[in-house]
Protein backbone atom coordinates (compact mmCIF):
# COMPACT_ATOMS: atom_id res chain seq x y z
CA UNK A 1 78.78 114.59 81.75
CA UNK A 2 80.29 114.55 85.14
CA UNK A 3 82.68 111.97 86.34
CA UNK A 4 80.38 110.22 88.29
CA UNK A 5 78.30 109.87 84.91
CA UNK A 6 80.79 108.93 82.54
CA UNK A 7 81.40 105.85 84.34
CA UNK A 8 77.72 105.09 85.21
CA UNK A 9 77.84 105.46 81.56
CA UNK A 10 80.73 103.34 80.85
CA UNK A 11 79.10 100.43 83.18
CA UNK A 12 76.61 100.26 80.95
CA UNK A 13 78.42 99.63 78.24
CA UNK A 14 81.23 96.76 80.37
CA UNK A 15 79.98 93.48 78.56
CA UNK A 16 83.45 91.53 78.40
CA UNK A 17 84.51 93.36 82.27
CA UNK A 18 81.66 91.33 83.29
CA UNK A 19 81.23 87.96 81.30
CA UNK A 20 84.48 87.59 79.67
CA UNK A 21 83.20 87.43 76.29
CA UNK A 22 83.38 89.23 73.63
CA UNK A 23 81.98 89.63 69.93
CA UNK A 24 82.47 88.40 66.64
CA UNK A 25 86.05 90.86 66.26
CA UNK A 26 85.69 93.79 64.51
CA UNK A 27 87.07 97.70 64.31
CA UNK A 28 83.75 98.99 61.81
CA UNK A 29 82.43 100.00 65.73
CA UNK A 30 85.70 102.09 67.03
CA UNK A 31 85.72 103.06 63.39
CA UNK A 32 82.24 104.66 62.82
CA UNK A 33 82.64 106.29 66.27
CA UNK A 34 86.08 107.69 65.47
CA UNK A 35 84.32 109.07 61.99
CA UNK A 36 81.65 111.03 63.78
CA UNK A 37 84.55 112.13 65.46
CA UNK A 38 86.30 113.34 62.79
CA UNK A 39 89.33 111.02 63.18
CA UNK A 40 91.24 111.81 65.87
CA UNK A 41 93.88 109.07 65.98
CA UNK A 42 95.00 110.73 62.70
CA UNK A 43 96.43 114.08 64.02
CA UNK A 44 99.43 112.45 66.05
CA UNK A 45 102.11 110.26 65.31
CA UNK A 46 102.22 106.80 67.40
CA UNK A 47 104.20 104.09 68.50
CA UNK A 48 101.57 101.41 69.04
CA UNK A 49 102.99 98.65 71.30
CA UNK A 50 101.44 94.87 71.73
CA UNK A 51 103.65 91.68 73.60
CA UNK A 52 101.74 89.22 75.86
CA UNK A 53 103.76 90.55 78.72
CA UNK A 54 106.02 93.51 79.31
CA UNK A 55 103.54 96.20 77.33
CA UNK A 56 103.18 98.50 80.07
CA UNK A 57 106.55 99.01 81.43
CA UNK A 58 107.99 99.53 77.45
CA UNK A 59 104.91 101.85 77.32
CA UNK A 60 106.58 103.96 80.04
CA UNK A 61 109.88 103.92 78.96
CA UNK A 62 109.18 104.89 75.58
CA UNK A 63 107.14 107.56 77.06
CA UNK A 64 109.62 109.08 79.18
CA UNK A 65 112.23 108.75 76.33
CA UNK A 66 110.06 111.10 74.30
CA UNK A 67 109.32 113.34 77.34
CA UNK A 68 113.27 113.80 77.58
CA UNK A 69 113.06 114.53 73.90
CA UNK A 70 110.85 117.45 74.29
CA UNK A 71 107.98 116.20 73.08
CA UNK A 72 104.21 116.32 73.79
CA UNK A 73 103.54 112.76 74.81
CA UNK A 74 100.07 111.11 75.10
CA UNK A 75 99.93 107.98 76.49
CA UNK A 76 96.86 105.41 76.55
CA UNK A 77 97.11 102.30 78.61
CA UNK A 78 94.48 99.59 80.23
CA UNK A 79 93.53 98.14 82.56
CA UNK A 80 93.98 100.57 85.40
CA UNK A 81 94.83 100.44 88.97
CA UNK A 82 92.79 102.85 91.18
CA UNK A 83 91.19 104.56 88.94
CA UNK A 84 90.43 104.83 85.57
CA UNK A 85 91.63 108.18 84.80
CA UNK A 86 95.33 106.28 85.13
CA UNK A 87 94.64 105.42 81.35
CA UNK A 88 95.02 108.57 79.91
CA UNK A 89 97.55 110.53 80.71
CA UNK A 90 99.87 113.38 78.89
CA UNK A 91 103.29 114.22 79.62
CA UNK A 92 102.98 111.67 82.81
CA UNK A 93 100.03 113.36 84.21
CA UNK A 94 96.41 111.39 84.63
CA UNK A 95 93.12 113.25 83.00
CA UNK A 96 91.35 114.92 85.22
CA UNK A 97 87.84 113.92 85.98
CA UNK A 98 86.52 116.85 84.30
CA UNK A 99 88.13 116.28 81.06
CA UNK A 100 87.53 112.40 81.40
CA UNK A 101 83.91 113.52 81.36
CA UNK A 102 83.80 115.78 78.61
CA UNK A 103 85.87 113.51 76.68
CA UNK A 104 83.14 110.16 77.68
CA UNK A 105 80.57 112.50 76.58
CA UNK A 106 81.89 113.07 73.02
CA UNK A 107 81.78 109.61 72.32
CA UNK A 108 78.46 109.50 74.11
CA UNK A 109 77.15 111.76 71.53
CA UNK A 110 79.40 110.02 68.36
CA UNK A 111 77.48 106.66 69.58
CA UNK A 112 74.10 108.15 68.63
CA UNK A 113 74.73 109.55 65.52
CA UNK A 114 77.35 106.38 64.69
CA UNK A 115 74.49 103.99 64.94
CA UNK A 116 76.34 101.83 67.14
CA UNK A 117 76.73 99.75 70.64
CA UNK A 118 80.43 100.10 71.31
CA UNK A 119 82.02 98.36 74.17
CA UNK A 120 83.92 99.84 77.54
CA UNK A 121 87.05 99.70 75.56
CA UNK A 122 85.72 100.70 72.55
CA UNK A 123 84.65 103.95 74.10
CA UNK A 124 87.81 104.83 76.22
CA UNK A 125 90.04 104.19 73.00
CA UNK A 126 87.72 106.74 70.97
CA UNK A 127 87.82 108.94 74.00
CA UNK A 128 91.83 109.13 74.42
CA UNK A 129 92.05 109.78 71.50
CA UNK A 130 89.69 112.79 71.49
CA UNK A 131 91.78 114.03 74.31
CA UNK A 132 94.86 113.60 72.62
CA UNK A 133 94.13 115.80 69.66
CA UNK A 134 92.38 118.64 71.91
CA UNK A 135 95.45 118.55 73.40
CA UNK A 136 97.41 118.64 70.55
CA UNK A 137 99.57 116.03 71.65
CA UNK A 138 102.82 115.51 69.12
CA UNK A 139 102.90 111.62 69.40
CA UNK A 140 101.13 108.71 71.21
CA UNK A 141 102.19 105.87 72.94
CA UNK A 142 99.30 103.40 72.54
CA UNK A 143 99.15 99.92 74.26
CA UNK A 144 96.74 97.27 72.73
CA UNK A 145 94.47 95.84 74.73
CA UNK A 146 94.41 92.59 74.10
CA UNK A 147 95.97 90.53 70.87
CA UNK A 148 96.27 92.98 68.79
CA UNK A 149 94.62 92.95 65.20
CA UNK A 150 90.91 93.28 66.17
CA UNK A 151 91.56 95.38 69.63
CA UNK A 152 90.14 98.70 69.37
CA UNK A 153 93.63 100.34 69.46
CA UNK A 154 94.13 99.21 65.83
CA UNK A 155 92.80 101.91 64.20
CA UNK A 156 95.78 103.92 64.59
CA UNK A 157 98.62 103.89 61.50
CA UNK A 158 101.90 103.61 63.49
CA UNK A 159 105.12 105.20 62.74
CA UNK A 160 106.38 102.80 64.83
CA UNK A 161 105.11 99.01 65.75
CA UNK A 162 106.51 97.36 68.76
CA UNK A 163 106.33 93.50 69.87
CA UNK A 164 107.55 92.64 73.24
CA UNK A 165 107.25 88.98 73.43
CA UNK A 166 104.48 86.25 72.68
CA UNK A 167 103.48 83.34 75.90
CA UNK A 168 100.35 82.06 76.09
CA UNK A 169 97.24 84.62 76.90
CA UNK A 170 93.46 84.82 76.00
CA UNK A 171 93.89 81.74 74.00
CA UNK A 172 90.02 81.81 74.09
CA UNK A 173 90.26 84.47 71.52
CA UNK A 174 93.25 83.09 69.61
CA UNK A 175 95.64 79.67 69.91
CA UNK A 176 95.60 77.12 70.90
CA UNK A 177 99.33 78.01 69.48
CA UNK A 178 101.99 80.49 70.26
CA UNK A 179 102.07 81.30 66.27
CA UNK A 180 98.17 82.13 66.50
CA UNK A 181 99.30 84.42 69.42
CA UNK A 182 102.02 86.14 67.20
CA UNK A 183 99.69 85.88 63.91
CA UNK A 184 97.10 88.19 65.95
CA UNK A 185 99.49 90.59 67.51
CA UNK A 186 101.47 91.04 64.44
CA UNK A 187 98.15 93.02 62.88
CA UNK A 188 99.77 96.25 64.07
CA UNK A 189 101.88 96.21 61.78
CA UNK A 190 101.20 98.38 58.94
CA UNK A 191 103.04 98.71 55.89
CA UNK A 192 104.43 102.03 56.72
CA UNK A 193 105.48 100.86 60.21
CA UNK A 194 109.29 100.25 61.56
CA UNK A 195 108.80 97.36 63.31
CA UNK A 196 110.51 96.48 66.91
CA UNK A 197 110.81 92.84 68.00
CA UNK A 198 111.64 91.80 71.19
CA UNK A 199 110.61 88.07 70.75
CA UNK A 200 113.66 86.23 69.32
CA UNK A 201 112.35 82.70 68.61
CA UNK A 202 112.69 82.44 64.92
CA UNK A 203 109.62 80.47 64.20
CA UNK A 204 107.54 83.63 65.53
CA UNK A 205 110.11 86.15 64.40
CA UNK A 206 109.58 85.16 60.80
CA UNK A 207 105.90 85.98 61.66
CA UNK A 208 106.84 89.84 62.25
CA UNK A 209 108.99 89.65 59.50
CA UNK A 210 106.90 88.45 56.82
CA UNK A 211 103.93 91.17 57.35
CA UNK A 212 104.37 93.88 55.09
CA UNK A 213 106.38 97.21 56.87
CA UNK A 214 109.03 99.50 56.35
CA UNK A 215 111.74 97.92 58.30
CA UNK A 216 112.02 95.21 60.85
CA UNK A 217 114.83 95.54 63.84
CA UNK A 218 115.28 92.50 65.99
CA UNK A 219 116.69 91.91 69.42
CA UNK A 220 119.96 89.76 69.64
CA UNK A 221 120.31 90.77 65.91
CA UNK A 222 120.09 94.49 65.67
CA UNK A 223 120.04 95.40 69.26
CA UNK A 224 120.46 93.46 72.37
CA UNK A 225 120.88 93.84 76.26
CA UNK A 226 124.97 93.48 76.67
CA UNK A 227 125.20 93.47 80.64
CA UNK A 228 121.95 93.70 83.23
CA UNK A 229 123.00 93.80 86.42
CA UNK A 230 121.37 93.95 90.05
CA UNK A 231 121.38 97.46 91.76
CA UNK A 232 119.85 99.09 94.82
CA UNK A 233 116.55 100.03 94.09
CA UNK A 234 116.39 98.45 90.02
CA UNK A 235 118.65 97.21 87.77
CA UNK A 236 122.31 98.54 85.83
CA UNK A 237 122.58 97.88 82.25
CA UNK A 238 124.70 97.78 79.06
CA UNK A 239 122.31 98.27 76.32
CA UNK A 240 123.22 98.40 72.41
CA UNK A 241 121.51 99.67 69.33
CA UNK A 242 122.48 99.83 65.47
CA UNK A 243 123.15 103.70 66.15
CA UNK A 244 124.40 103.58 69.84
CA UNK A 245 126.07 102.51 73.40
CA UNK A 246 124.51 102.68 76.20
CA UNK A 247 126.66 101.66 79.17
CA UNK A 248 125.76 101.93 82.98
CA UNK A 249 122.58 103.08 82.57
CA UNK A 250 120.19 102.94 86.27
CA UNK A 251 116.72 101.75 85.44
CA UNK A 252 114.73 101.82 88.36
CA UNK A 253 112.98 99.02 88.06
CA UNK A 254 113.19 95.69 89.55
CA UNK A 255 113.42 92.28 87.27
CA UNK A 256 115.99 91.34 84.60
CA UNK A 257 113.35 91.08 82.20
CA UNK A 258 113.10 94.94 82.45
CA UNK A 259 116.43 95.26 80.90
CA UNK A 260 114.86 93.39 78.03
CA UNK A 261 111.68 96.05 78.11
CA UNK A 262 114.29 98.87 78.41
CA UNK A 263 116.08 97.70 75.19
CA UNK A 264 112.82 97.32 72.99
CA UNK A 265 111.86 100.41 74.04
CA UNK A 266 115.14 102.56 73.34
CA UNK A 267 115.32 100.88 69.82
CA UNK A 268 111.06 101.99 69.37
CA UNK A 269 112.49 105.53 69.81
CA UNK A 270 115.29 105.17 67.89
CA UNK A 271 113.29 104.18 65.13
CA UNK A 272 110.31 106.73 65.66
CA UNK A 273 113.27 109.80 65.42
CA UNK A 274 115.24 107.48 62.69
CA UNK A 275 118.26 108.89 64.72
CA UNK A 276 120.42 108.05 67.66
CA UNK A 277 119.68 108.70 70.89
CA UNK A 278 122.51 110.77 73.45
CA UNK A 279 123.31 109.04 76.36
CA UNK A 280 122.46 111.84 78.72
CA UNK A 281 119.11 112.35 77.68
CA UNK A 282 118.38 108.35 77.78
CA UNK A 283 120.29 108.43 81.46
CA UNK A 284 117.47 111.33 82.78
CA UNK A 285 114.54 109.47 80.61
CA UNK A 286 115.02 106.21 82.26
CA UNK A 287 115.62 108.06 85.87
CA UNK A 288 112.22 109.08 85.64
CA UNK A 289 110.43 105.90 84.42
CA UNK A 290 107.56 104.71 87.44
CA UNK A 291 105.74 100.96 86.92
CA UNK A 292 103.03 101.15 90.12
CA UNK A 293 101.88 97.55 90.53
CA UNK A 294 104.60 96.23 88.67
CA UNK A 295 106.94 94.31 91.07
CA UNK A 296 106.56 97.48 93.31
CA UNK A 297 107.63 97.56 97.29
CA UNK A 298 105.23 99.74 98.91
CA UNK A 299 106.32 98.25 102.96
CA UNK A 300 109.46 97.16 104.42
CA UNK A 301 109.70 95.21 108.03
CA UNK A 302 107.90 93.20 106.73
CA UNK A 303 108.70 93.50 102.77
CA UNK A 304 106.01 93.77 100.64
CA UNK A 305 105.51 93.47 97.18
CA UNK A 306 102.94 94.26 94.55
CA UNK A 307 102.76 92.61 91.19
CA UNK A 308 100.28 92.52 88.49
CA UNK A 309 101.19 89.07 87.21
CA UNK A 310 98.15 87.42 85.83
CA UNK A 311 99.43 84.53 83.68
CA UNK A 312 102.14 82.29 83.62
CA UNK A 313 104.63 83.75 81.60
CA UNK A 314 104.49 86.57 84.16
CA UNK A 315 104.23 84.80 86.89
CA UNK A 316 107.18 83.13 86.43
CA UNK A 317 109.27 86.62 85.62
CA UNK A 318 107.66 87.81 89.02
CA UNK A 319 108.65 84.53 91.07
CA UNK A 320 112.63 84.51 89.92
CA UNK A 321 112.69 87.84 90.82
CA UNK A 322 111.22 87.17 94.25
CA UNK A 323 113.10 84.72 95.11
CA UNK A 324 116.65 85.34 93.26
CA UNK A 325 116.94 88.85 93.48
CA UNK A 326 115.38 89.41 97.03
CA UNK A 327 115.05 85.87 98.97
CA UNK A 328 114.28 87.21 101.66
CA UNK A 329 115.41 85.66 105.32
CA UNK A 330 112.12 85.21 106.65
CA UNK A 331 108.86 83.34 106.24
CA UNK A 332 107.68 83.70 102.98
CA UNK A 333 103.64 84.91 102.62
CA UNK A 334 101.90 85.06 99.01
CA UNK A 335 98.64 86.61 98.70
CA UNK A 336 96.97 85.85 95.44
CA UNK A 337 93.63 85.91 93.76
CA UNK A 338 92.14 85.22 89.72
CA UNK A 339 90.28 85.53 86.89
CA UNK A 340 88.42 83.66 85.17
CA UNK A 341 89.73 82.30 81.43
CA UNK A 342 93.58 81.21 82.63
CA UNK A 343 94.19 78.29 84.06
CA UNK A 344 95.22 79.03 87.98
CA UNK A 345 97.09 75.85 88.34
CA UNK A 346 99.78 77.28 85.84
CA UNK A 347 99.67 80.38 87.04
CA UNK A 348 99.92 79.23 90.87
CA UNK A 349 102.50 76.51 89.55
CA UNK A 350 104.70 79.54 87.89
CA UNK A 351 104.42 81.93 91.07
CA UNK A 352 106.34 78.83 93.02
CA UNK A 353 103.18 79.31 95.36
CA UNK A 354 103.95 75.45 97.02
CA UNK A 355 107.82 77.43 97.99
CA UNK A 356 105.60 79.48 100.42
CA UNK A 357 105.48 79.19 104.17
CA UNK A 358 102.12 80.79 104.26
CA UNK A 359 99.09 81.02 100.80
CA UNK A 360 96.37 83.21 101.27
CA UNK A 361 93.97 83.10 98.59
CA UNK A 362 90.93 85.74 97.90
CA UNK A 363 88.19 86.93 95.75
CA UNK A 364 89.71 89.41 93.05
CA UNK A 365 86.91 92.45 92.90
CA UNK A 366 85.39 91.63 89.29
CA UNK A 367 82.60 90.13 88.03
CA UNK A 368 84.94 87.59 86.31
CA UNK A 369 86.95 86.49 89.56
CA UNK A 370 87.80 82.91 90.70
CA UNK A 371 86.67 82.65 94.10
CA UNK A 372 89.14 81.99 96.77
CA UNK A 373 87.84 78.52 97.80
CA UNK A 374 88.84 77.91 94.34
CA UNK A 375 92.03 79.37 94.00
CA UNK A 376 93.14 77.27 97.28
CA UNK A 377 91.60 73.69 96.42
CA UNK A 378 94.40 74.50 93.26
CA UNK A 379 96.88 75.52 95.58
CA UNK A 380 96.03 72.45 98.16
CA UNK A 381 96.39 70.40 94.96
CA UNK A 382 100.01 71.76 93.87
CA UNK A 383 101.40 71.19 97.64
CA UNK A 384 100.82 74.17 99.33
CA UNK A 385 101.41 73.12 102.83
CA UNK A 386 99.28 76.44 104.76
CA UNK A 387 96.71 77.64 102.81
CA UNK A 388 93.49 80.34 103.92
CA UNK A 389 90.96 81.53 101.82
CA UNK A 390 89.30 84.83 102.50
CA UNK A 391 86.33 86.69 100.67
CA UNK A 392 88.42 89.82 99.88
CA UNK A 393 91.30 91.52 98.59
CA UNK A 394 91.36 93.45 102.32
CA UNK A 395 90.92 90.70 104.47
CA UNK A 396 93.78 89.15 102.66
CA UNK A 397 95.88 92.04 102.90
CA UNK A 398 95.06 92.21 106.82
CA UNK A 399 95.99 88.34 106.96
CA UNK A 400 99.41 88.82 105.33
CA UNK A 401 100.28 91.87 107.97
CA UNK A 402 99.12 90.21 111.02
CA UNK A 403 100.93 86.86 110.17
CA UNK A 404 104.30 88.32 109.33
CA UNK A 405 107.19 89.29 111.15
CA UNK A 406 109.88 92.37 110.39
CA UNK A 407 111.75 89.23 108.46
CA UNK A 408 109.58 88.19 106.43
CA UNK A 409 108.29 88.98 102.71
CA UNK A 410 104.55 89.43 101.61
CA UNK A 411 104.29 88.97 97.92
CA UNK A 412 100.43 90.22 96.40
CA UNK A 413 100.15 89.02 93.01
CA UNK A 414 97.61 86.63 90.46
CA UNK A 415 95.65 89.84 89.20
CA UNK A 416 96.21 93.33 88.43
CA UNK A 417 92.63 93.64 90.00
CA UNK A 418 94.10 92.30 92.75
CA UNK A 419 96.85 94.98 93.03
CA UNK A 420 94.66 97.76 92.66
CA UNK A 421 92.33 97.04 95.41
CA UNK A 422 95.77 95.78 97.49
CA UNK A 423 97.40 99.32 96.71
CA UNK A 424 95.06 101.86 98.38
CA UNK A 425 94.37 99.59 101.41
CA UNK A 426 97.76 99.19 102.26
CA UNK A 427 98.29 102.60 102.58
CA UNK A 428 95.59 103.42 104.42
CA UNK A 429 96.69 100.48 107.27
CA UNK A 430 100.65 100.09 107.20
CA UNK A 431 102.53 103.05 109.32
């Protein structure tokens, strides 16, 4: 397969990309598929890692913390940005598009002789997999998908299972709860698993806890963030484990909540090595960690941000950070789009979109988008004083720029759909 056909092939095969739905939940599909394939996922170690928010940035850090360890890394995340070769990646670096073929056309083949319709996912997980052990990778860093005991990921046997946190997300798969939440994420654990917690409420803690694995470590009881401070460019932390110290340590990052992410993650590869860590080799990990589309400045004069945050819980972690750690002098200019399957008000409500001067709303580019009009009745309804709606992404974009001044702050956020179509435009128009 070329590149061109893998995805033609992968389109194909997009059923929940474009309604939103998905089927009765079930690995026997990524299974069968992985059989034909003679079992990849079983020739590396991995630290799979689930949380409603905060997945991908722990996903990096961990990553880079094993990098600086000498190890072969593979790491497997979703959804992308630009382009879908983002998901796989070794050692930092993206799949090339003539391996991402080869690799789509493995599965391709495994689907025939499986007997089976797999989904988009379903085929990407088999196929990063594939990569991984052709490229003899020594461990995996594997991000669920969504929930975590039916997503696709799930066929893996972790050394090491992380939770980040639990908020409300795809409660049209599980809820109406936070405990369903938890109850569905905590299927990654398996009984051989050391299990990292970064959720501390104890009514969803004792979730974790109670599913069968070989040894639980909780934040604020075996490992917590002791000082997270604002620096140029990220954040400055004090950051404790059962087997270490970790003072003044730079993540460059932006957010408090990445402290929080930073500390999961150092106690995941703590765990996965069953050894401390040395502060110097943590120090050049974390120098190297990169989140694009996660709370990421990519213009100054006027500022402008990119963030991913697609449900409350996040939107909320992006908005204090907006306005706390930044609050900038100027008019203030949020460009935002949706999905379909969260409720907009909450997310709008959570950005502080009605603390803007200026609210332009657009189409995200997916089959399962909100359309702007929508998006701004929601926003007219919450008190948004100024608000446009535009068909796309890059007349949104082009809306922000014109109306702002060297003072002022553009904000891009609601969808990580939205970010990735934001990304690439903005560098082709901003000096």
């Amino acid at each position: 397969m070329t590149f061109a056909d893998a995805l033609r092939y992968l389109d194909e095969h997009a059923s929940y990309d474009k309604t939103g739905r998905i089927e009765s939940p079930s690995l026997d599909k990524t299974i069968r598929l992985l059989s034909v394939l003679d079992d990849p996922q079983n020739l590396f170690r991995v630290v799979h890692v689930t949380g409603t928010n905060g997945k991908g940035s722990t996903s990096q850090i961990i990553t880079q913390l094993l990098i600086a360890h000498g190890l072969r890394v593979g790491t497997y995340s979703s959804p992308h940005l630009e382009k879908i070769n983002e998901r796989l990646m070794i050692d930092g670096e993206p799949i090339s598009d003539e391996e991402f073929g080869i690799a789509i056309a493995a599965v391709a083949d495994a689907e025939v002789l499986a007997g089976v319709r797999p989904s988009y996912f379903e085929i990407v997980t088999a196929a990063a997999f594939r990569w991984f052990a052709d490229n003899s990778v020594d461990v995996a860093v594997v991000e669920v998908g969504m929930l975590g005991r039916w997503d696709a990921t799930n066929v893996v046997n972790a050394d090491v299972a992380v939770i980040t946190n639990i908020a409300l997300d795809h409660t049209e798969f599980a809820g109406p709860e936070l405990s369903d939440i938890a109850r569905e994420k905590a299927g990654i654990i398996k009984g051989n698993s050391s299990v990292v917690v970064g959720e501390t409420r104890p009514h969803l803690v004792e979730i974790f806890r109670s599913e069968p694995s070989d040894q639980v470590a909780l934040k604020g009881e075996d490992f917590s963030v002791v000082d997270n401070q604002l620096a140029l460019g990220g954040r400055l932390l004090h950051l404790r484990t059962p087997r270490g110290d970790f003072a003044e340590l730079y993540l460059p990052l932006h957010g408090a909540h990445q402290g929080e992410n930073a500390v999961v993650a150092l106690m995941a590869v703590e765990e996965f090595f069953r050894a401390p860590l040395y502060f110097d080799t943590v120090e050049e990990a974390f120098g190297n960690v990169k989140m694009p589309g996660r709370f990421e400045i990519v213009g100054y004069q006027p500022l402008i941000i990119l963030d991913g945050a697609h449900n409350p819980a996040g939107a909320d972690v992006c908005a204090q950070v907006f306005f706390e750690d930044f609050d900038p002098p100027g008019r203030r200019i949020l460009t935002v789009g949706a999905l379909q399957g969260r409720d907009v008000h909450d997310t709008l409500s959570a950005l502080r979109a009605d603390e803007f001067d200026l609210v332009i709303c657009c189409t995200a580019p997916s089959p399962r988008a909100r359309s702007s009009q929508e998006i701004a009745e929601a926003a007219q309804k919450l008190g948004c004083t100024e608000v446009v709606a535009l068909r796309s992404v890059e007349e949104a974009c082009d809306r922000a720029v014109q109306n702002a001044s060297s003072d002022d702050a553009i904000l891009i956020a609601g969808s990580l759909y939205v970010v990735g179509a934001a990304r690439p435009y903005l560098r082709r128009i901003l000096p």
